[in-house]
N, C-alpha and C. Protein backbone atom coordinates (compact mmCIF):
# COMPACT_ATOMS: atom_id res chain seq x y z
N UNK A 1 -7.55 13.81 -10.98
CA UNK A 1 -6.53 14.85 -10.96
C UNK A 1 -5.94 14.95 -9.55
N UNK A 2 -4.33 15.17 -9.28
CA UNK A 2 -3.59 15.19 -8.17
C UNK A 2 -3.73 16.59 -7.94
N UNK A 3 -4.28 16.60 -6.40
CA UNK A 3 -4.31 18.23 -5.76
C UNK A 3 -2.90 18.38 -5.77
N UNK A 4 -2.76 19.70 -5.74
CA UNK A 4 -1.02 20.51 -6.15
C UNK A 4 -0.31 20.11 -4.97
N UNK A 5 -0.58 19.91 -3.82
CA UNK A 5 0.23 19.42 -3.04
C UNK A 5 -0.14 17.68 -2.46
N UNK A 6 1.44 17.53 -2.66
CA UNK A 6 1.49 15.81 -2.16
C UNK A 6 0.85 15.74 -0.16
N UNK A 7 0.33 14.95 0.06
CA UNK A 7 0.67 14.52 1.33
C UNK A 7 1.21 13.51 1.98
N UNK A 8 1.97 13.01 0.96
CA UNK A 8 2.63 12.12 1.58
C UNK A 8 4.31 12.80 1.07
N UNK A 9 4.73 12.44 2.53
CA UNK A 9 6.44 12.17 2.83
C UNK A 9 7.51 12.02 1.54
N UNK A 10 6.75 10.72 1.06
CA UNK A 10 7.82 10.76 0.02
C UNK A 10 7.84 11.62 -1.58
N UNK A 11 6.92 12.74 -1.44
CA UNK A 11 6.94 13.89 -2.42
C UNK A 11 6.54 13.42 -3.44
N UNK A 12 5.25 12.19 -3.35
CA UNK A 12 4.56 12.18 -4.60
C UNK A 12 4.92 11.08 -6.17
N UNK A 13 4.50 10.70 -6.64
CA UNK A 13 4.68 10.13 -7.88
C UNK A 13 4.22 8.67 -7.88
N UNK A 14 4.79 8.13 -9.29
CA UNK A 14 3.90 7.36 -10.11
C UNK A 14 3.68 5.92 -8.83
N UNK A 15 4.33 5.63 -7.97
CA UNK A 15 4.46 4.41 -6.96
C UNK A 15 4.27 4.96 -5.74
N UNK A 16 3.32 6.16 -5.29
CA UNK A 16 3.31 6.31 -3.68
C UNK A 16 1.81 6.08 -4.02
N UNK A 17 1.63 5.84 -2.56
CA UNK A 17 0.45 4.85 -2.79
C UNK A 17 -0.87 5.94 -1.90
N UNK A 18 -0.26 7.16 -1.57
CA UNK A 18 -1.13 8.17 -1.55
C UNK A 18 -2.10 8.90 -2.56
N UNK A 19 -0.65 8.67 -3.50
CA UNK A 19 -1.22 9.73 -4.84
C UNK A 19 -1.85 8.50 -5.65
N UNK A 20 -1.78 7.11 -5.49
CA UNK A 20 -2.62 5.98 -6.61
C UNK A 20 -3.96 6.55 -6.18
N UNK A 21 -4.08 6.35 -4.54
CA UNK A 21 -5.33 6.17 -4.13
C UNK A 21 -6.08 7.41 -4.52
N UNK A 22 -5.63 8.25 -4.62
CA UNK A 22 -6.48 9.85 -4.79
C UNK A 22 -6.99 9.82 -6.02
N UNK A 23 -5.84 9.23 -7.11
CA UNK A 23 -6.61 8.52 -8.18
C UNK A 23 -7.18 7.48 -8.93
N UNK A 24 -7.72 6.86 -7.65
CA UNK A 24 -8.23 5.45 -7.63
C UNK A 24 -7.60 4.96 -8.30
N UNK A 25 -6.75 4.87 -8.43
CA UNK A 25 -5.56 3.63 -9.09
C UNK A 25 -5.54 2.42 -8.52
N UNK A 26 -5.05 1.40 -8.84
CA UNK A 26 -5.01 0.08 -7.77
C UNK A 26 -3.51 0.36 -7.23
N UNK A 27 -3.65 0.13 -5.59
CA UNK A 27 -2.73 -0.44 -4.92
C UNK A 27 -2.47 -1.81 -4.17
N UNK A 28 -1.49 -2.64 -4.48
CA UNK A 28 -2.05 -4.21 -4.01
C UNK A 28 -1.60 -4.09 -3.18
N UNK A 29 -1.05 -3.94 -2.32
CA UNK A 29 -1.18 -4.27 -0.72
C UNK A 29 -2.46 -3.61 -0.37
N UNK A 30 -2.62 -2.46 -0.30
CA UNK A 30 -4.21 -2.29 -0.14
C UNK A 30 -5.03 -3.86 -0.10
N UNK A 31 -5.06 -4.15 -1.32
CA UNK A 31 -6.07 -5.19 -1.59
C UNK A 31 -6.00 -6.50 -0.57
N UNK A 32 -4.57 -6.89 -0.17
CA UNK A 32 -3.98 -7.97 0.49
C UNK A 32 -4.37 -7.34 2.00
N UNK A 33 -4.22 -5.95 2.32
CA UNK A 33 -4.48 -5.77 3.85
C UNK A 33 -6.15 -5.63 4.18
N UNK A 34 -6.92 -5.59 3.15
CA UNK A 34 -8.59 -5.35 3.42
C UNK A 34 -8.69 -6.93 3.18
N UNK A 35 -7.99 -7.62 2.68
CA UNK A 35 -8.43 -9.18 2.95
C UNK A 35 -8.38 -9.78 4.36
N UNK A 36 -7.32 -9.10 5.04
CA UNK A 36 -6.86 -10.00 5.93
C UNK A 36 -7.19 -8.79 7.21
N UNK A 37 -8.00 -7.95 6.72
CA UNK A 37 -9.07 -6.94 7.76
C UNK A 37 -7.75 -6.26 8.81
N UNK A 38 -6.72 -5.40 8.08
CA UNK A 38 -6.06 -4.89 8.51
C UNK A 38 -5.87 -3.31 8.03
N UNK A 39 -5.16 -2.87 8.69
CA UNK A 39 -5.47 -1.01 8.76
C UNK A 39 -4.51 -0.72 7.51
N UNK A 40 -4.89 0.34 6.57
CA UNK A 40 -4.05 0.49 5.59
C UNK A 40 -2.81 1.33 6.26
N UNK A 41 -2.26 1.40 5.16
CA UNK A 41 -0.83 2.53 5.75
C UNK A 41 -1.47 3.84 5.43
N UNK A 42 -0.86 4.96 5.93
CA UNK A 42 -1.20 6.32 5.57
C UNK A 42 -0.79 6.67 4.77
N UNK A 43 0.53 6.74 4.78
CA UNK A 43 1.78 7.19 3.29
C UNK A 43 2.86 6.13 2.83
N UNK A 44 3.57 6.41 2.40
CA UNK A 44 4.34 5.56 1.45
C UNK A 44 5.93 5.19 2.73
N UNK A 45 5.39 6.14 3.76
CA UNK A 45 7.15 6.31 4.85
C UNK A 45 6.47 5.63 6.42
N UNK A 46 5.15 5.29 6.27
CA UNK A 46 4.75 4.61 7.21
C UNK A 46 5.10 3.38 7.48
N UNK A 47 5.85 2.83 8.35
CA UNK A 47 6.15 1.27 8.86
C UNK A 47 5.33 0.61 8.47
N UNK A 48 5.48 -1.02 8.00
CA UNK A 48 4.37 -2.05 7.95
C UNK A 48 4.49 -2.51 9.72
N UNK A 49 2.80 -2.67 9.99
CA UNK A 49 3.38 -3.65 11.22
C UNK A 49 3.37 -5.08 11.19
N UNK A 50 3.50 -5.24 12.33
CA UNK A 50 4.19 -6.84 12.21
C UNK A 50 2.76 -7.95 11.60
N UNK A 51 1.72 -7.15 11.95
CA UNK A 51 0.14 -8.24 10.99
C UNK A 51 0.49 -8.37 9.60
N UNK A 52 1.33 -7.07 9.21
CA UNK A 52 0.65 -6.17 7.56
C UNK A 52 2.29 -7.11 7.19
N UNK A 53 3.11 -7.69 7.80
CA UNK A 53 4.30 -7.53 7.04
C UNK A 53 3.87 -9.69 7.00
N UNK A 54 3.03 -10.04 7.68
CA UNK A 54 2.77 -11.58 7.96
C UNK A 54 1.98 -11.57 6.58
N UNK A 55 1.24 -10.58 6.53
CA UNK A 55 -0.11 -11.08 5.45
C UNK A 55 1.08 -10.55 3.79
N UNK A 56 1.68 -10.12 3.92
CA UNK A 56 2.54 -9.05 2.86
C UNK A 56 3.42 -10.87 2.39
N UNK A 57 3.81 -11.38 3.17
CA UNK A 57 4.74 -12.73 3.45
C UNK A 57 3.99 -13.52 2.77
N UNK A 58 3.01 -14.07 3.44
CA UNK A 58 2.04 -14.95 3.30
C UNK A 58 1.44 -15.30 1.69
N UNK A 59 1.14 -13.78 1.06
CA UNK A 59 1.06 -13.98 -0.38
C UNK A 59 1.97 -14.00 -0.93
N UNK A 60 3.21 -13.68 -0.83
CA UNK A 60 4.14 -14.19 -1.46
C UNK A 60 4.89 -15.67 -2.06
N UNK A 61 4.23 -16.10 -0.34
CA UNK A 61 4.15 -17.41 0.02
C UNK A 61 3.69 -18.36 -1.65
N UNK A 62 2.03 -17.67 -1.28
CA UNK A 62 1.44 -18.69 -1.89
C UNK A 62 1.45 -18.16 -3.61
N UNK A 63 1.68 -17.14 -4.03
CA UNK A 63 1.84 -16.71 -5.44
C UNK A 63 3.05 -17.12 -5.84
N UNK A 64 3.89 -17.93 -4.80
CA UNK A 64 5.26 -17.93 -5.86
C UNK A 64 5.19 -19.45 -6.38
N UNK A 65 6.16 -19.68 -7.64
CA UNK A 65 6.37 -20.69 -7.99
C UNK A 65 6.99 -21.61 -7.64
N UNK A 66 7.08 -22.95 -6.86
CA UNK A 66 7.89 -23.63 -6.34
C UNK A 66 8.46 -24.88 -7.72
């Protein structure tokens, strides 16, 4: 269950990745940034940095179809 107030920025719902996590939902970047032993984001309005946006690349890289 979502406590009545959001804390994240972007006011909540089915794709902020505040409110997945509160309800253990899966978030995949989550999953892609604990691989590559990097700091999660806080909210959904937080910058990627330049590690999180290499490793974010990188699987794209290799999941796509050539």
């Amino acid at each position: 269950m979502l406590s009545s107030e959001c804390s994240c920025p972007c006011g909540g719902g089915q794709s902020c990745i505040v409110d997945r996590r509160e309800l253990n939902d899966w978030v995949h970047e989550d999953d892609i940034f604990v691989k590559n032993k990097l700091p999660l984001r806080k909210n959904c309005y937080q910058e990627y940095t330049e590690a999180q946006l290499i490793a974010l690349d990188n699987f794209m890289k290799d999941a796509s179809i050539d």
